[in-house]
C-alpha atoms as a PDB file:
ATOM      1  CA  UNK A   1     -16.807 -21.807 -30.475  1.00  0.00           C
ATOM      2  CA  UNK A   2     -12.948 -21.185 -29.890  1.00  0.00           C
ATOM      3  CA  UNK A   3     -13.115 -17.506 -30.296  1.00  0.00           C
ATOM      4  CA  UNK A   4     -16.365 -17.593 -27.134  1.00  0.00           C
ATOM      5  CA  UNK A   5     -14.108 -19.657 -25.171  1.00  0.00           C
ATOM      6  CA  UNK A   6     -11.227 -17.436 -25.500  1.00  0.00           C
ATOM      7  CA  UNK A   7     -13.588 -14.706 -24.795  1.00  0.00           C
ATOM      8  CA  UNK A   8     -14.792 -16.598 -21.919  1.00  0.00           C
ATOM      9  CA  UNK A   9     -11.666 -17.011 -20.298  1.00  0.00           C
ATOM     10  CA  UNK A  10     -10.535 -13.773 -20.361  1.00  0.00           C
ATOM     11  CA  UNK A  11     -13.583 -12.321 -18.389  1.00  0.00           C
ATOM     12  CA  UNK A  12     -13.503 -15.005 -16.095  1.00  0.00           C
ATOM     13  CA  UNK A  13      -9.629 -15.085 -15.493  1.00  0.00           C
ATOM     14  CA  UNK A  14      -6.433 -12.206 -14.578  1.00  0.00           C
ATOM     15  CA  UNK A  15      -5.416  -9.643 -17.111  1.00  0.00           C
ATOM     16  CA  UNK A  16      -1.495 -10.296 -17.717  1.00  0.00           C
ATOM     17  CA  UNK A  17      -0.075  -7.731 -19.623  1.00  0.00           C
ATOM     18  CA  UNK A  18       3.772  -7.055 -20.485  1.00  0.00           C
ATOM     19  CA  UNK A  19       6.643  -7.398 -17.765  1.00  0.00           C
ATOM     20  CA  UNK A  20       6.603  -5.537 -14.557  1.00  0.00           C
ATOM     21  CA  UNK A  21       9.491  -3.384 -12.542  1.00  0.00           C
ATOM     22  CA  UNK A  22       9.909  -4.074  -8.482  1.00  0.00           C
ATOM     23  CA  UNK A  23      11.373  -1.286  -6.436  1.00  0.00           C
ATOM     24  CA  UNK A  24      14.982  -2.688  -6.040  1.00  0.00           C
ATOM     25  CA  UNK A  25      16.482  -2.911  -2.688  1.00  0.00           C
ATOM     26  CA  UNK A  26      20.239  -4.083  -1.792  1.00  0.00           C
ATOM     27  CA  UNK A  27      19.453  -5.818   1.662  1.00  0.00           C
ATOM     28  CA  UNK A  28      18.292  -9.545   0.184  1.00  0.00           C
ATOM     29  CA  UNK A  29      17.278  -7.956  -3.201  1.00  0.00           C
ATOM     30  CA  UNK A  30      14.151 -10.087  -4.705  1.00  0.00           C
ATOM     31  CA  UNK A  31      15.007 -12.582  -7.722  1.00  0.00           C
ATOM     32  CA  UNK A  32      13.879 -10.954 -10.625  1.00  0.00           C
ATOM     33  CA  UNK A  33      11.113 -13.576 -11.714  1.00  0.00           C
ATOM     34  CA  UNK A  34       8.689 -13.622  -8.821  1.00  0.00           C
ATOM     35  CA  UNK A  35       7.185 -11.253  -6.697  1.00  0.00           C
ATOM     36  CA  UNK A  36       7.679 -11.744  -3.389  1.00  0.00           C
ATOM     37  CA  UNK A  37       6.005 -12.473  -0.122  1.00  0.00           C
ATOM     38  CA  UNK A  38       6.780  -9.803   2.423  1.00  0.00           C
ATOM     39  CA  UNK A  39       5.935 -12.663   5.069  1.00  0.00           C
ATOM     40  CA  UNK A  40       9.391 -14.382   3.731  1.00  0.00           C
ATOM     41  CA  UNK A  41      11.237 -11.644   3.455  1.00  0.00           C
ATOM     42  CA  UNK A  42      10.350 -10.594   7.308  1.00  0.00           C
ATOM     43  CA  UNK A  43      10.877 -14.173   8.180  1.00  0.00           C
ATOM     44  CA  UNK A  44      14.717 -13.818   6.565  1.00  0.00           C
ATOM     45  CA  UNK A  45      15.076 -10.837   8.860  1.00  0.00           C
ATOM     46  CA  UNK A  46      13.882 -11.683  12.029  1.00  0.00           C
ATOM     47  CA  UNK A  47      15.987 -15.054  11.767  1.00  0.00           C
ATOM     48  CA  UNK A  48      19.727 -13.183  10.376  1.00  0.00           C
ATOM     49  CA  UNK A  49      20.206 -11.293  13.570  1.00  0.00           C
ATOM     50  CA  UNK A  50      23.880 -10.743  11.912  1.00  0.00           C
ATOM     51  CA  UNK A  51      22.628  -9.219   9.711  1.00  0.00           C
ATOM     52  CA  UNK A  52      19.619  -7.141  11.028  1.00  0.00           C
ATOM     53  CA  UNK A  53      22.458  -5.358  14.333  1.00  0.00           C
ATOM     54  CA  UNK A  54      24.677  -5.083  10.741  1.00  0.00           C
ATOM     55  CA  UNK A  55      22.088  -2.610   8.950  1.00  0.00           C
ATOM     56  CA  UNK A  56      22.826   0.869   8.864  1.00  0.00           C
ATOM     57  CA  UNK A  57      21.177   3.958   8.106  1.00  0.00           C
ATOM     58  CA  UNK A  58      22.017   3.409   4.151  1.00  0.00           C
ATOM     59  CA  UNK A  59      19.266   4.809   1.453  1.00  0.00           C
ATOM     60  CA  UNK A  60      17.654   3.127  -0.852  1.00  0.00           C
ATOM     61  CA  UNK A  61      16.133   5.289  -4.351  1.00  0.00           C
ATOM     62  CA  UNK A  62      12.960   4.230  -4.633  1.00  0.00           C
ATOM     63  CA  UNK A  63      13.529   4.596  -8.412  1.00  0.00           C
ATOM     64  CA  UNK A  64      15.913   2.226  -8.899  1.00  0.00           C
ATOM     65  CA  UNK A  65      13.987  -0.411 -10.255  1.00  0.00           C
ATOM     66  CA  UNK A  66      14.891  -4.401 -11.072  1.00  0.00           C
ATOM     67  CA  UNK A  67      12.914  -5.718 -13.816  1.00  0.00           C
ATOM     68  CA  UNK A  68      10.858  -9.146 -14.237  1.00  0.00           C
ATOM     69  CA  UNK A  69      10.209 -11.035 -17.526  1.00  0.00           C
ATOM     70  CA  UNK A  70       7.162 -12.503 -15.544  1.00  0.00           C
ATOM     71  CA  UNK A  71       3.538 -11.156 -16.704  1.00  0.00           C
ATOM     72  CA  UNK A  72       2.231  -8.048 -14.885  1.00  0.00           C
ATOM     73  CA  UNK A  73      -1.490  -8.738 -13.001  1.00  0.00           C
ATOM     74  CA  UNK A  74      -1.187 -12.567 -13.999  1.00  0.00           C
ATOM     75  CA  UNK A  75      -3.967 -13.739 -11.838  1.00  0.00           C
ATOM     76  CA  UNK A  76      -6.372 -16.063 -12.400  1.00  0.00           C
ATOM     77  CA  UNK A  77      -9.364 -15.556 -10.252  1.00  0.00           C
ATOM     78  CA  UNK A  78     -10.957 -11.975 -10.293  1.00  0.00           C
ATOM     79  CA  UNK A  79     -10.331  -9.129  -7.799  1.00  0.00           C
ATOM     80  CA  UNK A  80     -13.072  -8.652  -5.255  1.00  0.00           C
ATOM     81  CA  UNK A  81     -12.486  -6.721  -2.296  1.00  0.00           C
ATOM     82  CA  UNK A  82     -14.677  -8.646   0.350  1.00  0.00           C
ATOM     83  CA  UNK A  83     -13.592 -11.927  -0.830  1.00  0.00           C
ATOM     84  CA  UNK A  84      -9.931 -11.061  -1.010  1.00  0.00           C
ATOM     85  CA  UNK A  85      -9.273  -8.684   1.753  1.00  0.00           C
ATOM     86  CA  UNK A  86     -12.396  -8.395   3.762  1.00  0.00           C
ATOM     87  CA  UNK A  87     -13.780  -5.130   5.831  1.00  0.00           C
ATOM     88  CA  UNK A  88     -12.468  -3.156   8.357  1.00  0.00           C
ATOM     89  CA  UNK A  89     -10.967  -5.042  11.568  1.00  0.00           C
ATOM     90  CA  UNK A  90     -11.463  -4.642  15.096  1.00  0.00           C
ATOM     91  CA  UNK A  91      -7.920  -6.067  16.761  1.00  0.00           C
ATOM     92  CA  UNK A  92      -9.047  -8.896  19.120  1.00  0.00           C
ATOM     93  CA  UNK A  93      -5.581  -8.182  20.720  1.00  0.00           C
ATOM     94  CA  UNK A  94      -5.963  -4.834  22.366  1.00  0.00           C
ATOM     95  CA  UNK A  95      -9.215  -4.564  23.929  1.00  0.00           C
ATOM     96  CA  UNK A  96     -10.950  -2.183  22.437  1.00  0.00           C
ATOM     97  CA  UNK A  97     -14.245  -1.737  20.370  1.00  0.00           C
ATOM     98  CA  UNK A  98     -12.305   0.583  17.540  1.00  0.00           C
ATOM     99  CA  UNK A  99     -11.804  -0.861  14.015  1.00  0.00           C
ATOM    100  CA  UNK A 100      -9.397   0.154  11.740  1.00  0.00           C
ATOM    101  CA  UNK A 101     -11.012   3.432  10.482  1.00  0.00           C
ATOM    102  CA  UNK A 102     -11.723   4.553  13.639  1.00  0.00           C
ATOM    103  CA  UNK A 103      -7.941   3.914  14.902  1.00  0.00           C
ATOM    104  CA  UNK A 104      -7.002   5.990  11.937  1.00  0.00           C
ATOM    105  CA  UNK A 105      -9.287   8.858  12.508  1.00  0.00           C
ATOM    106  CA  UNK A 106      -7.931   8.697  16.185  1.00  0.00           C
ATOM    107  CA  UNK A 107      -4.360   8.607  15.308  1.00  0.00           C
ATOM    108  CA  UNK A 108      -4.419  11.291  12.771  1.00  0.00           C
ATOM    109  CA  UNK A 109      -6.860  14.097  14.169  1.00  0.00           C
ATOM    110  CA  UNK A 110      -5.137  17.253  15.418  1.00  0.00           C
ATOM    111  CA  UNK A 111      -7.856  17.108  18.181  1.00  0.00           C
ATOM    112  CA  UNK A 112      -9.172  14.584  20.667  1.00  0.00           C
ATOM    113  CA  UNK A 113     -12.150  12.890  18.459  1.00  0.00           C
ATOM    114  CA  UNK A 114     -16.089  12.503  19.569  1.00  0.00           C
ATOM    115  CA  UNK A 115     -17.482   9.252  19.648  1.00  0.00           C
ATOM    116  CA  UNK A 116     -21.175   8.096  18.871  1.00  0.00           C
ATOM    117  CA  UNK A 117     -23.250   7.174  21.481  1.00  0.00           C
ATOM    118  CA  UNK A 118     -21.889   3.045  21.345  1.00  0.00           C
ATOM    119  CA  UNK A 119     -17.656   4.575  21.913  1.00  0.00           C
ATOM    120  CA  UNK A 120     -17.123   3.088  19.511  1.00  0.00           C
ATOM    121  CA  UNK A 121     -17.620   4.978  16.297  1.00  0.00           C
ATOM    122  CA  UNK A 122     -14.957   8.180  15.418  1.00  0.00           C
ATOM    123  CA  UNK A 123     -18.116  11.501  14.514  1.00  0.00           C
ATOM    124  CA  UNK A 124     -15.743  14.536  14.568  1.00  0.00           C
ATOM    125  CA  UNK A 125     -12.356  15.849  15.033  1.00  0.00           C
ATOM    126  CA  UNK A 126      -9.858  17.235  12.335  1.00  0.00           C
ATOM    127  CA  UNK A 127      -8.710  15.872   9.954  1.00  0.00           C
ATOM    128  CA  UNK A 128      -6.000  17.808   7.512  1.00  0.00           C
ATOM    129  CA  UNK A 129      -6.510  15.944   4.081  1.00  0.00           C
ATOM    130  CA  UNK A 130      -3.224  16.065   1.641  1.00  0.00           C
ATOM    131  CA  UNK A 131      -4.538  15.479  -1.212  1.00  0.00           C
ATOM    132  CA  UNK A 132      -7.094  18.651  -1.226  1.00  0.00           C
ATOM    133  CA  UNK A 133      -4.518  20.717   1.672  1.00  0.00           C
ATOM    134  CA  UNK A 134      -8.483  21.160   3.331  1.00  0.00           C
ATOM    135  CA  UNK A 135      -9.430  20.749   6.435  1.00  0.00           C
ATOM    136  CA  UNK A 136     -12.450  18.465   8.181  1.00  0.00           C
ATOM    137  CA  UNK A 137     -14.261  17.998  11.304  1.00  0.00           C
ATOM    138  CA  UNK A 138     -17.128  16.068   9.911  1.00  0.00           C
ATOM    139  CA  UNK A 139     -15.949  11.960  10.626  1.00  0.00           C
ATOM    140  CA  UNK A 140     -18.729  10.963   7.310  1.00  0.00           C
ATOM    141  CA  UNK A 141     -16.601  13.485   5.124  1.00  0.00           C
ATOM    142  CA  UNK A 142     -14.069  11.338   5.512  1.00  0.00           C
ATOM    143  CA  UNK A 143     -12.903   8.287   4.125  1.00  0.00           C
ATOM    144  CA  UNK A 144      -9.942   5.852   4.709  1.00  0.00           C
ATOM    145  CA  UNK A 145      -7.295   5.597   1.891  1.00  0.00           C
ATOM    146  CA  UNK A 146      -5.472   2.390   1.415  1.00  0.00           C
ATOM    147  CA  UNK A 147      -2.531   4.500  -0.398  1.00  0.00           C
ATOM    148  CA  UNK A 148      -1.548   1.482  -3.077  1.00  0.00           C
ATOM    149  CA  UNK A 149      -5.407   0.844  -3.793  1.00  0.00           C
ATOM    150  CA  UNK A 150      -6.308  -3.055  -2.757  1.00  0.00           C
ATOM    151  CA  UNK A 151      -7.451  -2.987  -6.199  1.00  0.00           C
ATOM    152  CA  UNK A 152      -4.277  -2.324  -7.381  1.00  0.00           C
ATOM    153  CA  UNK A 153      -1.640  -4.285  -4.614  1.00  0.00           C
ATOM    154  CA  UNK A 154      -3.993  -7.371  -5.622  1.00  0.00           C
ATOM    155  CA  UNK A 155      -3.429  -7.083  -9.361  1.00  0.00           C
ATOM    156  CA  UNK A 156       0.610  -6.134  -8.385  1.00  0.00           C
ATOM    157  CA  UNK A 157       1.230  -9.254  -6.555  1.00  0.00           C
ATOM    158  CA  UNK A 158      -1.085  -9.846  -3.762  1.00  0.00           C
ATOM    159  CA  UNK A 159      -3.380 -12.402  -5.840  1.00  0.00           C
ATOM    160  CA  UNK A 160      -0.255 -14.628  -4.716  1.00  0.00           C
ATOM    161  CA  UNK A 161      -0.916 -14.153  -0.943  1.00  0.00           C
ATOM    162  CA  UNK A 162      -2.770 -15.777   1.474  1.00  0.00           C
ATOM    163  CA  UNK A 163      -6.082 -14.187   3.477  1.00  0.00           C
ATOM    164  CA  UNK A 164      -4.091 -13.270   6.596  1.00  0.00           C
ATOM    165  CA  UNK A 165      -2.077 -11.332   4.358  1.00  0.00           C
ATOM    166  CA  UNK A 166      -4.277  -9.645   2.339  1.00  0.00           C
ATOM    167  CA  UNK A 167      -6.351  -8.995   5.532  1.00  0.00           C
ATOM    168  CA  UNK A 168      -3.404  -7.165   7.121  1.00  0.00           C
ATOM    169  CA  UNK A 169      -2.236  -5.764   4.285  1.00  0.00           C
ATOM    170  CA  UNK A 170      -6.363  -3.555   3.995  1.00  0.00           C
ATOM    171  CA  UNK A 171      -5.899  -3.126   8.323  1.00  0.00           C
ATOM    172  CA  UNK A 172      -1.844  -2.291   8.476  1.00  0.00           C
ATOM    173  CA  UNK A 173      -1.229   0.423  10.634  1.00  0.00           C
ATOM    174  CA  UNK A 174       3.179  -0.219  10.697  1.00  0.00           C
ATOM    175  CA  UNK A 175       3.121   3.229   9.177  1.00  0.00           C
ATOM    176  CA  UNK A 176       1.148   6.305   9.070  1.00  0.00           C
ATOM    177  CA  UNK A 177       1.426   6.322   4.944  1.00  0.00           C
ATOM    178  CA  UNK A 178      -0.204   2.944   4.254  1.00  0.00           C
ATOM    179  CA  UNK A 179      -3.603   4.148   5.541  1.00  0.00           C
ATOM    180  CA  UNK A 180      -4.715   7.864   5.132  1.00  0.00           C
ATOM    181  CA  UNK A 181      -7.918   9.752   6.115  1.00  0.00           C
ATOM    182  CA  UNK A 182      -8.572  12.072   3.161  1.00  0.00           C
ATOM    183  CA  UNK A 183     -12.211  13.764   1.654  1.00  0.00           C
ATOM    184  CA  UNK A 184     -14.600  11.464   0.180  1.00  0.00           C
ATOM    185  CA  UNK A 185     -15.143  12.715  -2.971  1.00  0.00           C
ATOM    186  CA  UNK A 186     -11.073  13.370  -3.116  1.00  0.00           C
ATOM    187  CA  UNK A 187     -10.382   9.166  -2.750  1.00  0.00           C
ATOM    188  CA  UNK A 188     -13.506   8.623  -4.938  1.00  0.00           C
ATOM    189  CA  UNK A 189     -11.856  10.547  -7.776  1.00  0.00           C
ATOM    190  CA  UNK A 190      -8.182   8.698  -7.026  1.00  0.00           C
ATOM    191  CA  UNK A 191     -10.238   5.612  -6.901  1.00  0.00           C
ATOM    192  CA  UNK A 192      -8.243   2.767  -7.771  1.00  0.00           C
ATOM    193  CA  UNK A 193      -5.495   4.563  -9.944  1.00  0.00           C
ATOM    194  CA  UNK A 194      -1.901   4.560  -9.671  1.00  0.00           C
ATOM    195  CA  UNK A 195       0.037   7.998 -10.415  1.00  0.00           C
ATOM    196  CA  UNK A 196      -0.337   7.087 -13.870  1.00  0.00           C
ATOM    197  CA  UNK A 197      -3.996   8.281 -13.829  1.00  0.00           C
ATOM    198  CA  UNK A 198      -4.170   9.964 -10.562  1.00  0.00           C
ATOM    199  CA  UNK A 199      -2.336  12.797  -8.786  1.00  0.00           C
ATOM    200  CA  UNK A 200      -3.391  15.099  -5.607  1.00  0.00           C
ATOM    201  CA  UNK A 201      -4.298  18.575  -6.723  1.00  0.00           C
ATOM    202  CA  UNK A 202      -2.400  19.569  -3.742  1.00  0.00           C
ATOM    203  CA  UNK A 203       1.046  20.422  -5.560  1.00  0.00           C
ATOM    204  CA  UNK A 204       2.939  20.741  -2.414  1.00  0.00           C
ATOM    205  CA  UNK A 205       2.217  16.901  -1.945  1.00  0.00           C
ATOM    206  CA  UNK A 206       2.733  14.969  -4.735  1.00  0.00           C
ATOM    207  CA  UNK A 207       6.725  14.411  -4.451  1.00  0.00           C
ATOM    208  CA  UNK A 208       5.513  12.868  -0.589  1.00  0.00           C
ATOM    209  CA  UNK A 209       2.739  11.340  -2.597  1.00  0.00           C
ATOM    210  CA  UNK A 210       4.811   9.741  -5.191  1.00  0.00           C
ATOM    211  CA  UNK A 211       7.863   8.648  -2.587  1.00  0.00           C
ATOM    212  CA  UNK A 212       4.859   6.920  -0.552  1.00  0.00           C
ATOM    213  CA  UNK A 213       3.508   4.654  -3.190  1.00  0.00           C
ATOM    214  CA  UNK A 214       6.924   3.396  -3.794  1.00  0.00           C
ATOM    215  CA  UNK A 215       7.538   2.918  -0.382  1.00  0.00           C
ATOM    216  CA  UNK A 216       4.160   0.902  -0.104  1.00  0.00           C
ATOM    217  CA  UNK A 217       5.085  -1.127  -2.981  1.00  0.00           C
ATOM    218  CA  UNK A 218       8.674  -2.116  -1.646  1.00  0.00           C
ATOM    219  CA  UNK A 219       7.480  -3.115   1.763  1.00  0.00           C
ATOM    220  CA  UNK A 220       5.367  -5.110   0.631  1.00  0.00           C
ATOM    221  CA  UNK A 221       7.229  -6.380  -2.572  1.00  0.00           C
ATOM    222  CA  UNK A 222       4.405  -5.079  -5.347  1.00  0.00           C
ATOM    223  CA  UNK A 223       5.350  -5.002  -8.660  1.00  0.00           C
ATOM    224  CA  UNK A 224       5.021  -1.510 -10.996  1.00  0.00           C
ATOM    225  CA  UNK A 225       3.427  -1.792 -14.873  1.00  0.00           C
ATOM    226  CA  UNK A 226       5.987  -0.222 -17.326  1.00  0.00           C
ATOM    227  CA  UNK A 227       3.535   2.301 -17.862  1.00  0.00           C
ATOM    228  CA  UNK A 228       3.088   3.072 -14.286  1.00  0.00           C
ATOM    229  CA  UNK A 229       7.346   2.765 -13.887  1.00  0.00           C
ATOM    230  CA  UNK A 230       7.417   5.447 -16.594  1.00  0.00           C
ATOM    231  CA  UNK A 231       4.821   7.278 -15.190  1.00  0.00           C
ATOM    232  CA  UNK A 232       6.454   7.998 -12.108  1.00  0.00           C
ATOM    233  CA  UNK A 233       9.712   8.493 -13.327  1.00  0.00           C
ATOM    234  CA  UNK A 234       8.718  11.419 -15.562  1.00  0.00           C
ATOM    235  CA  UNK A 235       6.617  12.700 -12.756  1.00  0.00           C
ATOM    236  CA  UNK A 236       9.535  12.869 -10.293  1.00  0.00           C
ATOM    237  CA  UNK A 237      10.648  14.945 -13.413  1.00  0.00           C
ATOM    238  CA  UNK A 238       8.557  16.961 -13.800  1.00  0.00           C
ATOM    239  CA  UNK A 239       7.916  18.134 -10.123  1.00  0.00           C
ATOM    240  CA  UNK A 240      11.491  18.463  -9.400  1.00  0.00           C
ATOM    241  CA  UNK A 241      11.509  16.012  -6.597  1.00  0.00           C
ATOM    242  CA  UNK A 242      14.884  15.633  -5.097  1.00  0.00           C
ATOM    243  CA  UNK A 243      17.045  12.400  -4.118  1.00  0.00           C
ATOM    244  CA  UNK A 244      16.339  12.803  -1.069  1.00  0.00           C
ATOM    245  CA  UNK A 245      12.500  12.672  -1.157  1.00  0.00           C
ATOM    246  CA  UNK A 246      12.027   9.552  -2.810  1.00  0.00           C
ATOM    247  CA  UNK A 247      14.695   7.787  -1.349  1.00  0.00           C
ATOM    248  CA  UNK A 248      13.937   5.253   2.042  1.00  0.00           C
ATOM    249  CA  UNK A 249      16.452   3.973   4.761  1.00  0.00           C
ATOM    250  CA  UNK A 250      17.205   0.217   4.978  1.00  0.00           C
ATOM    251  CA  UNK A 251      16.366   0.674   8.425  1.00  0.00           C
ATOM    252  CA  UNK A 252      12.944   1.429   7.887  1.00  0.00           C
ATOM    253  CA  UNK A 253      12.553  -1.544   5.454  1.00  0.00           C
ATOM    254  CA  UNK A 254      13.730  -3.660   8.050  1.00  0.00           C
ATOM    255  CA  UNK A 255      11.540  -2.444  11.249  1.00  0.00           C
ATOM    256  CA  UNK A 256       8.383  -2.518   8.199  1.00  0.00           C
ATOM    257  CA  UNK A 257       9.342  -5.951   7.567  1.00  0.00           C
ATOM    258  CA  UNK A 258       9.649  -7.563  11.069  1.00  0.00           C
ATOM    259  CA  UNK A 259       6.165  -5.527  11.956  1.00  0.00           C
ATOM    260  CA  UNK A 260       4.765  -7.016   9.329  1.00  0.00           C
ATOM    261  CA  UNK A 261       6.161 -10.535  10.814  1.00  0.00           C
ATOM    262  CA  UNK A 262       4.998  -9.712  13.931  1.00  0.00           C
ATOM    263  CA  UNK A 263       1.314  -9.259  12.947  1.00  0.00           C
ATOM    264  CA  UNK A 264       0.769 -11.600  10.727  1.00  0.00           C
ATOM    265  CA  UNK A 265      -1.721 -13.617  13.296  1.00  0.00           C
ATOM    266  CA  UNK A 266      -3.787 -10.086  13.253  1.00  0.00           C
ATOM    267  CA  UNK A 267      -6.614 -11.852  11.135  1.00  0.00           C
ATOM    268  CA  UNK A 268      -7.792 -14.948  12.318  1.00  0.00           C
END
């Protein structure tokens, strides 16, 4: 009877595992025994104006990495994407009838798109995806990316958050890394992976690739297995990728931060 209820609670419960590693960043570095919410860490910002006219155009390495005795993925209630971070959003705030995909497919076709016949659906354009280096025209060949899968940011800290959060977090559009329009098939194979199991074929891209997944989990505070630490480190390695690739301003942290502030009323 024990050994079902153990069982039992570890289908219906999180799957902790070992320590993790956060990104470390020197503008109010994170305590190393919690993951933390990028809502406080805006908040901190927006209310230091010291130090916010104070910051510089100093780098960060995104693989300089402070370590947490805390369990990796120690949630209790299973991931599920509709539950925890819902569909696609349509912005009550700016008058339109696009969602999030189709504001993607907008911003990120070398062309002016086609609409269905309702405006409000994205059919062609094109679309360069970075993962295969191919090019589309077809709006159903592609799909929408969420770079650090939800899958994965809600294992890596986001269980902790709140709705509003996780909602903005699966409809952010601060940056033009966090969401990506790539070939179907292509995000079906990356699925939910980190670089650990996946990697774009595209060689050119995988140094961008790899300096974008940290930057996605240091905005928004997401912790890193040790195997998926290691992982990256030896695959920085072995694709030669400079300092200066995987390396991010504290600038940019900052003006990621307050937008994320600034939007956190995006999901009602």
């Amino acid at each position: 009877m024990k050994t079902l209820f153990l069982i039992m609670l570890l289908l219906a419960g999180g799957t902790a595992h070992a320590q993790y590693y956060l990104v470390q960043e020197s503008v109010k570095s994170p305590p190393k025994k919690a993951l933390l919410n990028p809502l406080h860490i805006a908040e901190e910002f927006l209310e230091d104006t010291t130090e916010l006219n104070a910051l510089t155009n100093s780098v960060l390495s995104l693989l300089n990495f402070s370590y947490s005795k805390d369990k990796y993925a120690d949630y209790k209630e299973r991931y599920n994407r509709a539950k925890h971070f819902g569909a696609w959003l349509r912005d009550h705030r700016d008058g339109t009838c696009y969602n999030t995909r189709a504001k993607v497919l907008i911003r990120d076709s070398s062309v002016e798109v086609s609409f269905a016949s309702n405006g409000c659906t994205v059919t062609d354009g094109h679309w360069a995806d970075p993962y295969s280096n191919r090019d589309y025209r077809r709006a159903a060949d592609i799909q929408i990316d969420h770079f650090v899968p939800l899958k994965n940011a809600y294992i890596s800290g986001a269980y902790k958050w709140n709705w509003q959060r996780r909602c903005l977090y699966a409809n952010y559009m601060g940056n033009e890394f966090h969401l990506l329009p790539v070939y179907g098939p292509e995000n079906s194979s990356k699925s939910d992976k980190t670089p650990e199991g996946y990697m774009p074929p595209n060689r050119s891209y995988q140094c961008q690739y790899l300096a974008q997944w940290l930057k996605v989990k240091l905005i928004w505070s997401l912790g890193l297995s040790v195997s998926e630490k290691e992982a990256v480190e030896e695959l920085a390695q072995t694709h030669h990728c400079t300092t200066a690739e995987l390396s991010y301003s504290e600038a940019d942290l900052a003006a990621q931060r307050r937008y994320i502030a600034n939007n956190m009323t995006l999901c009602q």
